[in-house]
Protein backbone atom coordinates (compact mmCIF):
# COMPACT_ATOMS: atom_id res chain seq x y z
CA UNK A 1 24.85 4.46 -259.63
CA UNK A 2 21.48 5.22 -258.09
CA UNK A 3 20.41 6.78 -255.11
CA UNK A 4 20.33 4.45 -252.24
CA UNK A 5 17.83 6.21 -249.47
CA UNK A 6 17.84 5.97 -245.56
CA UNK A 7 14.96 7.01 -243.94
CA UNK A 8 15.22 8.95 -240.35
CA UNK A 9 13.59 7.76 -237.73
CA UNK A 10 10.98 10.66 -237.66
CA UNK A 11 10.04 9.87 -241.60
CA UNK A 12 6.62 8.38 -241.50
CA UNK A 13 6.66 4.55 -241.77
CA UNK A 14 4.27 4.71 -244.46
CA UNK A 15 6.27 6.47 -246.59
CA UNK A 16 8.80 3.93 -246.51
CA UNK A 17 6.04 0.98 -247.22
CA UNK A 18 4.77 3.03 -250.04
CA UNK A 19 7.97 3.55 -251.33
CA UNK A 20 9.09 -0.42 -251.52
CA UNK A 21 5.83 -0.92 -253.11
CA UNK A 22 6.00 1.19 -255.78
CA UNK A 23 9.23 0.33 -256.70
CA UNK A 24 10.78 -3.16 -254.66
CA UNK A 25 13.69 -2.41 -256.62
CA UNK A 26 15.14 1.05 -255.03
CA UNK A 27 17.74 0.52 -252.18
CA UNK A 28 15.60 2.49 -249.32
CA UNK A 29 16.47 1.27 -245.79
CA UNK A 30 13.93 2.14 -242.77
CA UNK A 31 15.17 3.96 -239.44
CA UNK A 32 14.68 0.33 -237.72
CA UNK A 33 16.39 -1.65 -239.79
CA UNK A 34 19.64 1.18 -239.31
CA UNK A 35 18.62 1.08 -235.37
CA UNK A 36 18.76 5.19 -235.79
CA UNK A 37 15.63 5.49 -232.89
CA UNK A 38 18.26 6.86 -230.68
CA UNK A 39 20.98 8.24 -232.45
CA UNK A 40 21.76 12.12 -232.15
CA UNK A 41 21.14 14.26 -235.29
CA UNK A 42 25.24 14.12 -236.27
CA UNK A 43 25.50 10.55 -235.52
CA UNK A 44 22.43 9.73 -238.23
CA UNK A 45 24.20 11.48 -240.80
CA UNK A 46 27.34 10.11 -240.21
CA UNK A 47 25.66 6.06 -240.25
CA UNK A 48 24.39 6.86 -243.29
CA UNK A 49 27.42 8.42 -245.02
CA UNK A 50 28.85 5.57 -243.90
CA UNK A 51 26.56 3.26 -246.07
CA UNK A 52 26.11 5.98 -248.98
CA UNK A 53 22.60 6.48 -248.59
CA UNK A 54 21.01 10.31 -248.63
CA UNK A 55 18.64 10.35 -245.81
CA UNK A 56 15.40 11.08 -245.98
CA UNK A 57 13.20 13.45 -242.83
CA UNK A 58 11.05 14.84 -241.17
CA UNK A 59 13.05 17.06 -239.17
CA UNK A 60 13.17 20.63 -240.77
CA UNK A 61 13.67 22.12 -238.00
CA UNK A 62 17.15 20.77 -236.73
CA UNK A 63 18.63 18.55 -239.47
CA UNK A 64 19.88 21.08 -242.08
CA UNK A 65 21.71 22.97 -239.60
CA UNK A 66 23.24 19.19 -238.32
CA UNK A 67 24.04 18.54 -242.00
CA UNK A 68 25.71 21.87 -242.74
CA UNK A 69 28.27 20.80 -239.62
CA UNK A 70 28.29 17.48 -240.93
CA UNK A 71 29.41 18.71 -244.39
CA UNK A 72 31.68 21.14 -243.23
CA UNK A 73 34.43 18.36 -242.51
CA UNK A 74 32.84 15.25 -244.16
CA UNK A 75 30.90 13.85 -247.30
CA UNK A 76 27.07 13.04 -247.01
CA UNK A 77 25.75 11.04 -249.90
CA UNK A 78 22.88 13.76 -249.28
CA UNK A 79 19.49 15.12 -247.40
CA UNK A 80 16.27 14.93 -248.72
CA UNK A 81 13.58 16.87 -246.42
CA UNK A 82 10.21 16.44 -246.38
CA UNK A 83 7.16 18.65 -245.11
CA UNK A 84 5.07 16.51 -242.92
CA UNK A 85 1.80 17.73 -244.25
CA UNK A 86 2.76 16.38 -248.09
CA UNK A 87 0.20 13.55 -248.69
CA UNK A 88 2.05 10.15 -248.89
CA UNK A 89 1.53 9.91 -252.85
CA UNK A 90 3.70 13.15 -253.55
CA UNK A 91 6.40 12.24 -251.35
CA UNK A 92 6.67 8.64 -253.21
CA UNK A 93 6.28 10.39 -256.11
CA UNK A 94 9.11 13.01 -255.68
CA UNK A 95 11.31 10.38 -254.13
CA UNK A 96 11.28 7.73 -257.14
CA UNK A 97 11.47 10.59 -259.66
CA UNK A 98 14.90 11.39 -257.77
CA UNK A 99 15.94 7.58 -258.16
CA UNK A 100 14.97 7.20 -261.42
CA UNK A 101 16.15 10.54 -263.14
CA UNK A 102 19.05 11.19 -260.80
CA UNK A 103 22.49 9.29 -260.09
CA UNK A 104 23.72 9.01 -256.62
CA UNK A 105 26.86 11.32 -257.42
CA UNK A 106 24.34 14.24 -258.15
CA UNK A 107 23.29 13.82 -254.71
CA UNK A 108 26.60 14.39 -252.74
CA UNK A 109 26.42 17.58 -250.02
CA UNK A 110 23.38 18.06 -251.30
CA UNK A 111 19.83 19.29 -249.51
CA UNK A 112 16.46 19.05 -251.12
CA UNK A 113 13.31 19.96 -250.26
CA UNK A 114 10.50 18.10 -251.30
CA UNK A 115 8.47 18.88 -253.33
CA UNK A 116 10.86 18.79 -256.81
């Protein structure tokens, strides 16, 4: 099974545009369409464990700590962190060569730093 994505609400909107049109076939789901604007750190994670989608941010800063509490007593499909000054095209890049060359499985408690 592939990678389905969530996307934070601190990832870039572009990113997520860019990402559709590359590929309209990947499962990616913006932070609006989740309604994560105003969810705590924990409570992210846990939405999108819920619908088995790694999610994709910004946040370096606070989210890998949330997500190694979060793991500690549940199952993330996995976090996917990227650097805010990586152009657009390298993050789009990195992200479809996870959905193509990965499976969602590969993914589980999982952090990644972007770039691959």
């Amino acid at each position: 099974m592939k990678v389905k994505l969530q996307a934070d609400a601190d990832l870039h909107h572009v990113i997520v545009l860019a990402l559709l049109r590359r590929e309209a076939l990947i499962d990616s789901q913006s932070a609006t369409a989740a309604t994560l604007a105003s969810l705590h750190d924990i409570d992210v994670l846990a939405r999108a464990a819920e619908e088995g989608r790694a999610l994709v941010t910004h946040d370096q800063r606070t989210m890998p700590e949330h997500f190694a509490r979060f793991i500690a007593s549940s199952n993330s499909p996995g976090l996917i962190v990227v650097p805010q000054h990586l152009p657009v095209a390298v993050v789009v890049d990195d992200l479809l060569l996870i959905w193509h060359a990965t499976e969602a499985d590969e993914w589980i408690n999982r952090v990644a730093y972007l770039p691959i």
